[in-house]
N, C-alpha and C. Protein backbone atom coordinates (compact mmCIF):
# COMPACT_ATOMS: atom_id res chain seq x y z
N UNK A 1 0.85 -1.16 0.00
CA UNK A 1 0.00 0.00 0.00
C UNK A 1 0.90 1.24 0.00
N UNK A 2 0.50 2.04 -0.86
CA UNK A 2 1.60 3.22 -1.01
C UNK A 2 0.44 4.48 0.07
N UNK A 3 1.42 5.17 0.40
CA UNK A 3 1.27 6.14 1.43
C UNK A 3 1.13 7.59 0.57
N UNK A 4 -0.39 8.30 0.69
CA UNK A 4 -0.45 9.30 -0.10
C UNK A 4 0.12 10.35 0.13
N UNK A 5 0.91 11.19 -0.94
CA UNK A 5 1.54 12.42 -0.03
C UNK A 5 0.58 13.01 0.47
N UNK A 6 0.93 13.87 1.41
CA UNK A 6 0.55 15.29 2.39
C UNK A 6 0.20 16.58 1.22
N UNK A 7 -0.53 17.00 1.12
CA UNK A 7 -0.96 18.13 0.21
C UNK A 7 -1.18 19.43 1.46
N UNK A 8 -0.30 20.03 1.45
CA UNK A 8 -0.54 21.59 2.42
C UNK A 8 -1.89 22.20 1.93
N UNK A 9 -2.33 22.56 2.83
CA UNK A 9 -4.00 23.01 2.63
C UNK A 9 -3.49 24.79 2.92
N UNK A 10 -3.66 24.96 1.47
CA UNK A 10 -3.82 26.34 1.37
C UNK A 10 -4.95 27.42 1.71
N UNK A 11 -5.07 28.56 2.45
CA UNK A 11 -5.95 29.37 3.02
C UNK A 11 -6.02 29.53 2.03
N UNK A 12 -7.46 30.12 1.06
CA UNK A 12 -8.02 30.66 0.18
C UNK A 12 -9.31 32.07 0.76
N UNK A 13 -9.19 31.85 1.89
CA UNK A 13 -10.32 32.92 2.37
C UNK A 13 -9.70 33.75 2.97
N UNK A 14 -10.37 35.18 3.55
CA UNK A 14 -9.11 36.02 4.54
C UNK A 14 -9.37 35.77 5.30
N UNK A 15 -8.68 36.94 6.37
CA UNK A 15 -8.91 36.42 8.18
C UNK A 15 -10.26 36.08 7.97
N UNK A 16 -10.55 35.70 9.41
CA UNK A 16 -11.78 35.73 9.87
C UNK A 16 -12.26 36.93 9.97
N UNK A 17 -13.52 37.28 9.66
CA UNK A 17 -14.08 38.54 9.69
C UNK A 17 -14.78 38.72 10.93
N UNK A 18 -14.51 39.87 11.40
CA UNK A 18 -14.84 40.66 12.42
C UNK A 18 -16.50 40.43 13.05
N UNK A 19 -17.01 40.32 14.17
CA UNK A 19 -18.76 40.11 14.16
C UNK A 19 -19.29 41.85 14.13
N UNK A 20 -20.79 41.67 14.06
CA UNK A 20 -21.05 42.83 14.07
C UNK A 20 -20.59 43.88 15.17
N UNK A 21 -20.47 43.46 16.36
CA UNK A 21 -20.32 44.28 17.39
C UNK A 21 -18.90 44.63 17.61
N UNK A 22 -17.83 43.74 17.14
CA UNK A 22 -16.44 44.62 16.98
C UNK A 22 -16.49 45.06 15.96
N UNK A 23 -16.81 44.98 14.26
CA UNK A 23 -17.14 45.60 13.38
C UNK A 23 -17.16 47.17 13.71
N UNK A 24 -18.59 47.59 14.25
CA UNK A 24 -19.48 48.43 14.71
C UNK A 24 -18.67 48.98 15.97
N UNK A 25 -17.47 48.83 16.69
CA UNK A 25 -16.59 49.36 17.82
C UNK A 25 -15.28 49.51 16.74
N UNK A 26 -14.82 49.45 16.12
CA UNK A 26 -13.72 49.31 15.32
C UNK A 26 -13.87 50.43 14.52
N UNK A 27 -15.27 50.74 13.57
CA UNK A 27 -15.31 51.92 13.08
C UNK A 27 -15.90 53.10 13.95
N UNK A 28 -16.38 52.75 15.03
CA UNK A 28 -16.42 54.27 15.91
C UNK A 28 -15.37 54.31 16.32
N UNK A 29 -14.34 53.90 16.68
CA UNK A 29 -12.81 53.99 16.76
C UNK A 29 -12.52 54.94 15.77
N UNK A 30 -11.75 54.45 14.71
CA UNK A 30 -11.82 54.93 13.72
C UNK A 30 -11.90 56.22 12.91
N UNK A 31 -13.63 56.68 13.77
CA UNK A 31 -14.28 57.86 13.27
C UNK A 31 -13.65 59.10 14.21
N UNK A 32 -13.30 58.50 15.45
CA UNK A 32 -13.30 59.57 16.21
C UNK A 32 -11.59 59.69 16.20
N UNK A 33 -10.88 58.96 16.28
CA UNK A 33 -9.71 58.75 15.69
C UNK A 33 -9.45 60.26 14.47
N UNK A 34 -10.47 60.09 13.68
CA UNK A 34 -10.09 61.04 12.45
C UNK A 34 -10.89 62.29 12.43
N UNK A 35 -11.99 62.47 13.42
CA UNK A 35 -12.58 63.40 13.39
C UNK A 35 -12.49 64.35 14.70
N UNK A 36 -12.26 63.64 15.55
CA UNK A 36 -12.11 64.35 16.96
C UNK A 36 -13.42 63.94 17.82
N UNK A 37 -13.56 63.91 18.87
CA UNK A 37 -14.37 63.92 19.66
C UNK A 37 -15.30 64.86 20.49
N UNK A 38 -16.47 65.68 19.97
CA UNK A 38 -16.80 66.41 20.54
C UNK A 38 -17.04 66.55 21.77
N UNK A 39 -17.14 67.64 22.79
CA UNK A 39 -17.15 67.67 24.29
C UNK A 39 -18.45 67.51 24.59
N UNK A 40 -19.51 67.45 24.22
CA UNK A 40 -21.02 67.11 24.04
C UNK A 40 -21.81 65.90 23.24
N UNK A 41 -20.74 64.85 23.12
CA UNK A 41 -21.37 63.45 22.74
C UNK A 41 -22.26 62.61 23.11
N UNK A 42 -23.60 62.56 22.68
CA UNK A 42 -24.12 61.77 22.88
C UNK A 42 -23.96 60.02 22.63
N UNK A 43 -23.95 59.88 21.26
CA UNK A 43 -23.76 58.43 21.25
C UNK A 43 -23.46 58.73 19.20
N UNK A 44 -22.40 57.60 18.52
CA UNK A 44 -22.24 57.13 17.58
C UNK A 44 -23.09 56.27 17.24
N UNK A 45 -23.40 56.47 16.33
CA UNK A 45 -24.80 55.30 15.58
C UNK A 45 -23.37 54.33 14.43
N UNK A 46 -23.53 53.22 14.52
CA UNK A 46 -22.76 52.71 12.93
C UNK A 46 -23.86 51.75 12.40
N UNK A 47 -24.42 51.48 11.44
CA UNK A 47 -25.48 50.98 10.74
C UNK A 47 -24.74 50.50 9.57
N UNK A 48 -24.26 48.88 9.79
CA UNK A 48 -23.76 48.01 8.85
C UNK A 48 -24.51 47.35 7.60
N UNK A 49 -24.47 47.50 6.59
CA UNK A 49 -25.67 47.24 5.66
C UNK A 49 -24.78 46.32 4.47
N UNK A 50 -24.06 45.73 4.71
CA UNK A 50 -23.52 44.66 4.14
C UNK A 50 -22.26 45.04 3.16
N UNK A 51 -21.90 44.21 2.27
CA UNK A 51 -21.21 44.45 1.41
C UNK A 51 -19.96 45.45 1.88
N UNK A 52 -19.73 45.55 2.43
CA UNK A 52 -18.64 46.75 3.08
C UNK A 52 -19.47 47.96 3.32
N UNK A 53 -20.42 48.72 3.29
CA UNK A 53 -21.31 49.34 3.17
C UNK A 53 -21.73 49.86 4.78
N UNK A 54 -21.44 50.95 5.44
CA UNK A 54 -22.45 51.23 6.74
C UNK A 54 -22.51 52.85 6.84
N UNK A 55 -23.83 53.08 7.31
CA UNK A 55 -23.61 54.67 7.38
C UNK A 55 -23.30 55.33 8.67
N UNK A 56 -22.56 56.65 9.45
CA UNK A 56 -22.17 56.33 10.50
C UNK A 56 -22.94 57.51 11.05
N UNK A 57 -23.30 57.98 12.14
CA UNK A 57 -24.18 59.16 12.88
C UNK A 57 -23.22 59.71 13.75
N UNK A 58 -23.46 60.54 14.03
CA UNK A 58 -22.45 61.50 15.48
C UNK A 58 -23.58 62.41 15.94
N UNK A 59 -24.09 61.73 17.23
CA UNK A 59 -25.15 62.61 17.22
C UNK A 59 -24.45 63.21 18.91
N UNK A 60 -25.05 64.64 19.00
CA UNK A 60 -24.04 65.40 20.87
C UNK A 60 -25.69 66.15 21.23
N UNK A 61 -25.84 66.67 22.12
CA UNK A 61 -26.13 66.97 23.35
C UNK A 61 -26.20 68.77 22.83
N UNK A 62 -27.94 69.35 23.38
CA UNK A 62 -27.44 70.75 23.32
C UNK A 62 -28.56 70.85 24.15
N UNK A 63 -28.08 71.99 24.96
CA UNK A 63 -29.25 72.88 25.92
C UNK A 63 -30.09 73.58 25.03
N UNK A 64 -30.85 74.22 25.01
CA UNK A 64 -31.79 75.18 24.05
C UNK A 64 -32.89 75.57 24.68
N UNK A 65 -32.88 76.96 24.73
CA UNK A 65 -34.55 77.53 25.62
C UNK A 65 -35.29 77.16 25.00
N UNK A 66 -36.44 76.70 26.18
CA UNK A 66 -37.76 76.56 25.69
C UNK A 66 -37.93 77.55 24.84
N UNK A 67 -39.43 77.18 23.86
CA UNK A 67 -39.98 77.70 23.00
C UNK A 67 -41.40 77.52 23.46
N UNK A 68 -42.22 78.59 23.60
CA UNK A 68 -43.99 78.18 23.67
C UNK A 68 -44.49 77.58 22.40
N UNK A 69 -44.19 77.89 21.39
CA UNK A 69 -44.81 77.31 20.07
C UNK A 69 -44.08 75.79 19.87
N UNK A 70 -45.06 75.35 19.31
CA UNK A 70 -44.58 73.89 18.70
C UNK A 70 -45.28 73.00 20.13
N UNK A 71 -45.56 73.37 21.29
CA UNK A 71 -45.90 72.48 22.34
C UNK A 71 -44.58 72.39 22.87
N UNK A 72 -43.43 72.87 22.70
CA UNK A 72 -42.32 72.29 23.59
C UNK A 72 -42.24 73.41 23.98
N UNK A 73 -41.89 73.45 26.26
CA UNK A 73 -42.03 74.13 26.95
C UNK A 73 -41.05 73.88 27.95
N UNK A 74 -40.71 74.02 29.00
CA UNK A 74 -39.78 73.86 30.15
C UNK A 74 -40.51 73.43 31.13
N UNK A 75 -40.39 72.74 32.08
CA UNK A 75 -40.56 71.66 33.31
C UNK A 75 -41.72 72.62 33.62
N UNK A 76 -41.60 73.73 34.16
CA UNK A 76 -42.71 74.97 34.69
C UNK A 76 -43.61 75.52 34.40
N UNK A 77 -43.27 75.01 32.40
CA UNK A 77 -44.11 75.74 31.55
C UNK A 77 -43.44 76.90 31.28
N UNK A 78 -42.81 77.33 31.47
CA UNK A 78 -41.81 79.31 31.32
C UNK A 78 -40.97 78.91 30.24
N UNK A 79 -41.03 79.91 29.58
CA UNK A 79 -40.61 79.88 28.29
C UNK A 79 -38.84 79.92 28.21
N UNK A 80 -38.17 80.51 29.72
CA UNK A 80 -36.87 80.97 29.54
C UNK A 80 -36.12 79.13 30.20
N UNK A 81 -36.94 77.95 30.27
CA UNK A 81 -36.30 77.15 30.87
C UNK A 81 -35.46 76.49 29.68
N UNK A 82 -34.41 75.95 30.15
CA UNK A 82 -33.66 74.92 29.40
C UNK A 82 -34.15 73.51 29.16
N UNK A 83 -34.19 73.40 27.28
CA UNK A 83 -34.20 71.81 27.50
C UNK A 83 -33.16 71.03 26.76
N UNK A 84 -33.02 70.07 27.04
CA UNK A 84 -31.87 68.88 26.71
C UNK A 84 -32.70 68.35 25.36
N UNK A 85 -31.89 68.58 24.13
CA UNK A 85 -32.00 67.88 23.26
C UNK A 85 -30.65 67.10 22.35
N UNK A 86 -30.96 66.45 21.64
CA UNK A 86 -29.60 65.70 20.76
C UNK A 86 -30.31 66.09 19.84
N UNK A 87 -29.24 65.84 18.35
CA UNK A 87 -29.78 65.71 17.22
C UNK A 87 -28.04 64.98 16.41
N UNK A 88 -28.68 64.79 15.13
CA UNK A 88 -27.43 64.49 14.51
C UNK A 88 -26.44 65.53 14.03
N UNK A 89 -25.17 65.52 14.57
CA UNK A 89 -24.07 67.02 13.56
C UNK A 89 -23.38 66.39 12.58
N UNK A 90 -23.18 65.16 12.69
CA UNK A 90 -21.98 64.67 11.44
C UNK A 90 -22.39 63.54 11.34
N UNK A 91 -22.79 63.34 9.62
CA UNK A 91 -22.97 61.92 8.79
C UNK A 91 -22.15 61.87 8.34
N UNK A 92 -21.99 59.62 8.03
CA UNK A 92 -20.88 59.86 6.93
C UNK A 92 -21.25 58.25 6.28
N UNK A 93 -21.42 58.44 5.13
CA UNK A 93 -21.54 56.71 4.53
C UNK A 93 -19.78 56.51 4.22
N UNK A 94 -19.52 55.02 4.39
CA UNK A 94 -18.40 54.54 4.40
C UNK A 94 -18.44 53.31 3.57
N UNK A 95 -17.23 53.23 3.11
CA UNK A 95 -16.77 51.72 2.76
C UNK A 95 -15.69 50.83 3.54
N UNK A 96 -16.22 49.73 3.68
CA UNK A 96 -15.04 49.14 4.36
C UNK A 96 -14.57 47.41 3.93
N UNK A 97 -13.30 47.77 4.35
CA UNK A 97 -12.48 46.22 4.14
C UNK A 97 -13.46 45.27 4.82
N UNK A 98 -13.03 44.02 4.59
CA UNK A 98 -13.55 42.96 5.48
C UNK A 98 -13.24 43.09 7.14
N UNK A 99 -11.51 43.68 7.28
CA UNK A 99 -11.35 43.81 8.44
C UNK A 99 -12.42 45.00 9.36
N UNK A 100 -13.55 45.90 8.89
CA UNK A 100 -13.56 47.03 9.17
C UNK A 100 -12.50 48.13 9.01
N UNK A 101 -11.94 48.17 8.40
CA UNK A 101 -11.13 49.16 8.27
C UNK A 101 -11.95 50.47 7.03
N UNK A 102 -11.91 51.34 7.59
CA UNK A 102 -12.37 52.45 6.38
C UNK A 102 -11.87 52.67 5.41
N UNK A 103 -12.00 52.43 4.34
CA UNK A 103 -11.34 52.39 2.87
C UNK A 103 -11.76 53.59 2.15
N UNK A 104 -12.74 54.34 2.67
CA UNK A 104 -13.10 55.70 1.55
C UNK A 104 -14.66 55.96 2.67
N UNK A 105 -15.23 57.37 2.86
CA UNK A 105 -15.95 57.82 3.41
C UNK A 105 -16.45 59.25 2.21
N UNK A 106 -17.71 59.23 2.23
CA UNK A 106 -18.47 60.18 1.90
C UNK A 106 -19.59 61.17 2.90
N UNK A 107 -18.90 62.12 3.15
CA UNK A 107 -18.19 63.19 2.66
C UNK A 107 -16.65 62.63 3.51
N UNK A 108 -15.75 63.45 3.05
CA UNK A 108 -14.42 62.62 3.93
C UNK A 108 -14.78 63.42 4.94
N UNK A 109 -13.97 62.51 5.73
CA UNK A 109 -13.75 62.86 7.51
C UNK A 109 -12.47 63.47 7.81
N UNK A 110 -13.15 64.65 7.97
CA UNK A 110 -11.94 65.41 8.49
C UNK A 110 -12.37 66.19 10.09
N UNK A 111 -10.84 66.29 10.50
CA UNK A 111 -10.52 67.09 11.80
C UNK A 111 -11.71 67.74 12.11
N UNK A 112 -12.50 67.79 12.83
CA UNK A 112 -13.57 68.46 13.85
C UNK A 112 -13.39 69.37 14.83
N UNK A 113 -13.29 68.36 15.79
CA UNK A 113 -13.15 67.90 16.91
C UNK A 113 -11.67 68.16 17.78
N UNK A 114 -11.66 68.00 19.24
CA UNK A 114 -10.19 68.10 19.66
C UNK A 114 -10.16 66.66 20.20
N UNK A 115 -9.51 65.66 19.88
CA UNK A 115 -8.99 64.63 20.77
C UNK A 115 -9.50 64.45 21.90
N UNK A 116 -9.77 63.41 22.32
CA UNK A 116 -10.95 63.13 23.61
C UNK A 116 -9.08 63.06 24.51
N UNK A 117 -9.17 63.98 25.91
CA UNK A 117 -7.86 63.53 26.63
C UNK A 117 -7.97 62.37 27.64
């Protein structure tokens, strides 16, 4: 009985790819890395939509006097109270490697922000 050679099993796939939730921590890395970190952050949205494909949110934190119109008012009802709202300041659709890595962003990401210390 002859003994078959050994054939080295060649990787044909790349790394292992990243799951959604380091994915999705890897490019808020990333973002803030290249954009800065505002002093009024609320929370990064990343919304992975396949194909290398995710769009990213930067949404922060602003005081703003009440207003009587529209129904929005202050705790008292008085028009001079403060209220806490967020909204979004910076979008950005992205492309990315398999690793998550950002390969091209629309609009590019640039400097903002100062470095979170």
């Amino acid at each position: 009985m002859t003994a078959k050679a050994a054939t080295p099993t060649v990787k044909t796939e790349p790394e292992a790819k990243l799951d959604k939730d380091d994915a999705q921590r890897q490019v808020k890395e990333q973002v803030i890395a290249l954009l800065g970190k505002p002093k009024d952050l609320w929370r990064i949205d990343v919304h992975l939509y396949g194909r290398g494909r995710a769009r990213v949110n930067i949404w922060r934190r602003e005081n703003v006097k009440a207003q009587n119109k529209g129904g929005l008012m202050g705790a008292l009802g008085r028009s001079d109270d403060l209220v806490e709202t967020t909204h979004i300041t910076d979008s950005f659709f992205v492309h990315l490697s398999e690793t998550a890595v950002i390969e091209h962003a629309n609009p590019p990401i640039e400097r903002r922000y100062q470095l979170a210390s």
